[in-house]
N, C-alpha and C. Protein backbone atom coordinates (compact mmCIF):
# COMPACT_ATOMS: atom_id res chain seq x y z
N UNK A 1 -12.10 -0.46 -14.43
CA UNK A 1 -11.87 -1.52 -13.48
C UNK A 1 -11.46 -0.91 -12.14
N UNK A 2 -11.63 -1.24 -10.94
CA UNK A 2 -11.52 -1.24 -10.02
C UNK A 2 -11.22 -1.79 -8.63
N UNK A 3 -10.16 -1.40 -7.97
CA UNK A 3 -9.58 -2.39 -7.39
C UNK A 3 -9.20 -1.96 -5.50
N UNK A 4 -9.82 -3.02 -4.70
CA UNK A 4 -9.91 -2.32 -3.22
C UNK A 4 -8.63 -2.97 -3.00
N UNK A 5 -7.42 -2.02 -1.81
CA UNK A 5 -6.57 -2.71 -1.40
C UNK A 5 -6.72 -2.23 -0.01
N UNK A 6 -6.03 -3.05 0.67
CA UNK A 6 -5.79 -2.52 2.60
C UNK A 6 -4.49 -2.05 2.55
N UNK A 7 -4.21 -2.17 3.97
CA UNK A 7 -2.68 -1.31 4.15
C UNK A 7 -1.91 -2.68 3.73
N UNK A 8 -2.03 -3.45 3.88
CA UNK A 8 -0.67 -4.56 3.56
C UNK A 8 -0.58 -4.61 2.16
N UNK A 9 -1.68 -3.94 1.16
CA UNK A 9 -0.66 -3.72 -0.27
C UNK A 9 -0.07 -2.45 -0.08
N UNK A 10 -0.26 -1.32 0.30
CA UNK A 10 0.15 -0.13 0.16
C UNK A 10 1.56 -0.30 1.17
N UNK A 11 1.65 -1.08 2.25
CA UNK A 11 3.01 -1.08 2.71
C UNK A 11 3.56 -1.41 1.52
N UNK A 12 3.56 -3.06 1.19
CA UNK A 12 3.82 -3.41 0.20
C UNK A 12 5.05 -2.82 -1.22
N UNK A 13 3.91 -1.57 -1.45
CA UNK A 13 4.29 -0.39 -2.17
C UNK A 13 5.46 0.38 -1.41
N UNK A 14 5.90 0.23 -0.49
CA UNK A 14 7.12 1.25 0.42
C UNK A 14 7.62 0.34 0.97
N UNK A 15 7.81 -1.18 1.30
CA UNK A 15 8.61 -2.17 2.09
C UNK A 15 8.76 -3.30 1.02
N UNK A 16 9.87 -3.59 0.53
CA UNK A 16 10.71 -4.72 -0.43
C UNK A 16 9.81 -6.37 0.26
N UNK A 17 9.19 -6.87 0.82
CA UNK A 17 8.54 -8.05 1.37
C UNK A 17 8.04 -8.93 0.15
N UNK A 18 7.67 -9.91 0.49
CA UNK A 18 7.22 -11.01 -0.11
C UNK A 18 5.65 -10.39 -0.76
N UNK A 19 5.32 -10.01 -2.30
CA UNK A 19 4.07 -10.03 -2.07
C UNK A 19 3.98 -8.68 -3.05
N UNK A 20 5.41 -7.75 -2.68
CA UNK A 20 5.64 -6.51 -3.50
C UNK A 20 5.73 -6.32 -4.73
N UNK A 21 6.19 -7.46 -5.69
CA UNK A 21 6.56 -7.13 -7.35
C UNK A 21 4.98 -7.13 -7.39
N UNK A 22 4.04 -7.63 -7.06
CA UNK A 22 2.88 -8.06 -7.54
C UNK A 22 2.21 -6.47 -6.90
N UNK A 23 2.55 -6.35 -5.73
CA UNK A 23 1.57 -4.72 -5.02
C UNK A 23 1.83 -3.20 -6.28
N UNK A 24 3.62 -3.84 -6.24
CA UNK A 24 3.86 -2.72 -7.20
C UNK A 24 2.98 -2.69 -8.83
N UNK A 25 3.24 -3.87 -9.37
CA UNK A 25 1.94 -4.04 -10.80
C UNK A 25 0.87 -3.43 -10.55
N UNK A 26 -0.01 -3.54 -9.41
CA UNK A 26 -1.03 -2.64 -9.45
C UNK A 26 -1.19 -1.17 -9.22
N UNK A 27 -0.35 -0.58 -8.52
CA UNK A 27 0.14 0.22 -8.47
C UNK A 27 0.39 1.40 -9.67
N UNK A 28 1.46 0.70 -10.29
CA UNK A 28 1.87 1.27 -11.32
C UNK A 28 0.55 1.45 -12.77
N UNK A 29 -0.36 0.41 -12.43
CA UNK A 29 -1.70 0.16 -13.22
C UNK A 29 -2.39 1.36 -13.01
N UNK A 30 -2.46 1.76 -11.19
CA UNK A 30 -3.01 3.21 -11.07
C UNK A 30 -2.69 4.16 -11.75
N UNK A 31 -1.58 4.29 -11.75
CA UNK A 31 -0.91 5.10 -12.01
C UNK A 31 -0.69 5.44 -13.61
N UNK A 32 -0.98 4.88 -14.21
CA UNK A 32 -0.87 4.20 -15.69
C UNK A 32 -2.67 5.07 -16.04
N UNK A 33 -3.54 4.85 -14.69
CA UNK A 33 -4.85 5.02 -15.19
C UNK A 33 -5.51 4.09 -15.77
N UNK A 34 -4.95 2.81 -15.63
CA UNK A 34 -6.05 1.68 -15.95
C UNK A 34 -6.96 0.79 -15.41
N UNK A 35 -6.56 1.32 -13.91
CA UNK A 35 -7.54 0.89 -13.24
C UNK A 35 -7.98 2.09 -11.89
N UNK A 36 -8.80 2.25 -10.96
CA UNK A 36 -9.00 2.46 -10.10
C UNK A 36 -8.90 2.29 -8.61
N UNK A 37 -8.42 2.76 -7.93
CA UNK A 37 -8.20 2.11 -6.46
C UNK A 37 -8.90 2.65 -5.64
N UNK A 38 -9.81 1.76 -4.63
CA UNK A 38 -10.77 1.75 -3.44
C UNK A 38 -9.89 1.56 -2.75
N UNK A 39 -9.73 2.24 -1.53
CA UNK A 39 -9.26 2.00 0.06
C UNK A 39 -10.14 2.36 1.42
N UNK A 40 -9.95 1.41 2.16
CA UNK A 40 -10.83 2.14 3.20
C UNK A 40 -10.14 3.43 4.14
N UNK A 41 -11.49 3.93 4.79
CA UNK A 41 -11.15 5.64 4.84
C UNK A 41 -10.26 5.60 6.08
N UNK A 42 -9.73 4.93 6.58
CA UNK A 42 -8.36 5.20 7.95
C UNK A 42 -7.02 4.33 7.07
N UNK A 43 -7.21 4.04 6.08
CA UNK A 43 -6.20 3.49 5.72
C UNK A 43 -4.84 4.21 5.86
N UNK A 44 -4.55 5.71 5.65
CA UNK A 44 -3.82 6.61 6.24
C UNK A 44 -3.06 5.84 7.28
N UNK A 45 -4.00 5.50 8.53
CA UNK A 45 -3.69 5.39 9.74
C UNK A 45 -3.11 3.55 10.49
N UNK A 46 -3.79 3.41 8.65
CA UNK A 46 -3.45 1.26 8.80
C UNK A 46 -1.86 1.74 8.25
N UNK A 47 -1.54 2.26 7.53
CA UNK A 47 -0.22 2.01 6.52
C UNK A 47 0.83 2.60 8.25
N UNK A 48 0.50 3.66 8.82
CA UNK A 48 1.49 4.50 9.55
C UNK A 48 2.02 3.29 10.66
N UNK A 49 0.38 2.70 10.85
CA UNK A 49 1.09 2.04 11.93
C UNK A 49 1.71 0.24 12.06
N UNK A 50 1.36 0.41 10.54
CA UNK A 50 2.15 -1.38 10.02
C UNK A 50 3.61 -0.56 9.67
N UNK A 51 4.01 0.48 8.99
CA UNK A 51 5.34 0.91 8.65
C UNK A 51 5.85 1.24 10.24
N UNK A 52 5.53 1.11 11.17
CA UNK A 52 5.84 1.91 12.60
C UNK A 52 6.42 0.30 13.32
N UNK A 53 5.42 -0.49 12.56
CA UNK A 53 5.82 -2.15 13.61
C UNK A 53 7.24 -2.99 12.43
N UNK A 54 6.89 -2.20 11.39
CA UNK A 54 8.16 -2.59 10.51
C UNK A 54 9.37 -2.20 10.62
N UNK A 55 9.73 -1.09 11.80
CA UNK A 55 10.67 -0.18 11.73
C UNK A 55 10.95 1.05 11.07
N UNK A 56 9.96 1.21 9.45
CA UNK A 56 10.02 1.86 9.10
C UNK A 56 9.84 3.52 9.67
N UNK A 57 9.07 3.64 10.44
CA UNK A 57 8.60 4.82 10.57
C UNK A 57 9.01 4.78 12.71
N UNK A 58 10.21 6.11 12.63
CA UNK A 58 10.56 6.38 14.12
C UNK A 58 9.80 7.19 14.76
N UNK A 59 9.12 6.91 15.76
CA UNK A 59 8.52 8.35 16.56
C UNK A 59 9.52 9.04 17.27
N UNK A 60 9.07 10.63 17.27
CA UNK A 60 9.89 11.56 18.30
C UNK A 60 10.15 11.09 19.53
């Protein structure tokens, strides 16, 4: 099985929000190896800069 997510599950996965017990289940499914995860290829660059408007992440 296989499963595409964007950056708002993978924040998800690193920010406590509305939406997370459920990001984390799949997650942990990866991780488990029962399913597969598709992301698109700048997603890197979707997660840095939704954690950056969250506060999470300070620039120099």
């Amino acid at each position: 099985m296989e499963a595409v997510v964007d950056a708002s599950v993978v924040v998800k996965w690193l920010v406590e929000e509305e939406g997370s017990e459920r990001a984390l289940r799949l997650r942990d499914r990866y991780i488990d190896g029962k399913i597969e995860i598709i992301a698109p290829e700048l997603i890197t660059f979707e997660v840095l800069n939704a954690l950056r408007y969250e506060g999470a992440v300070h620039g120099g």
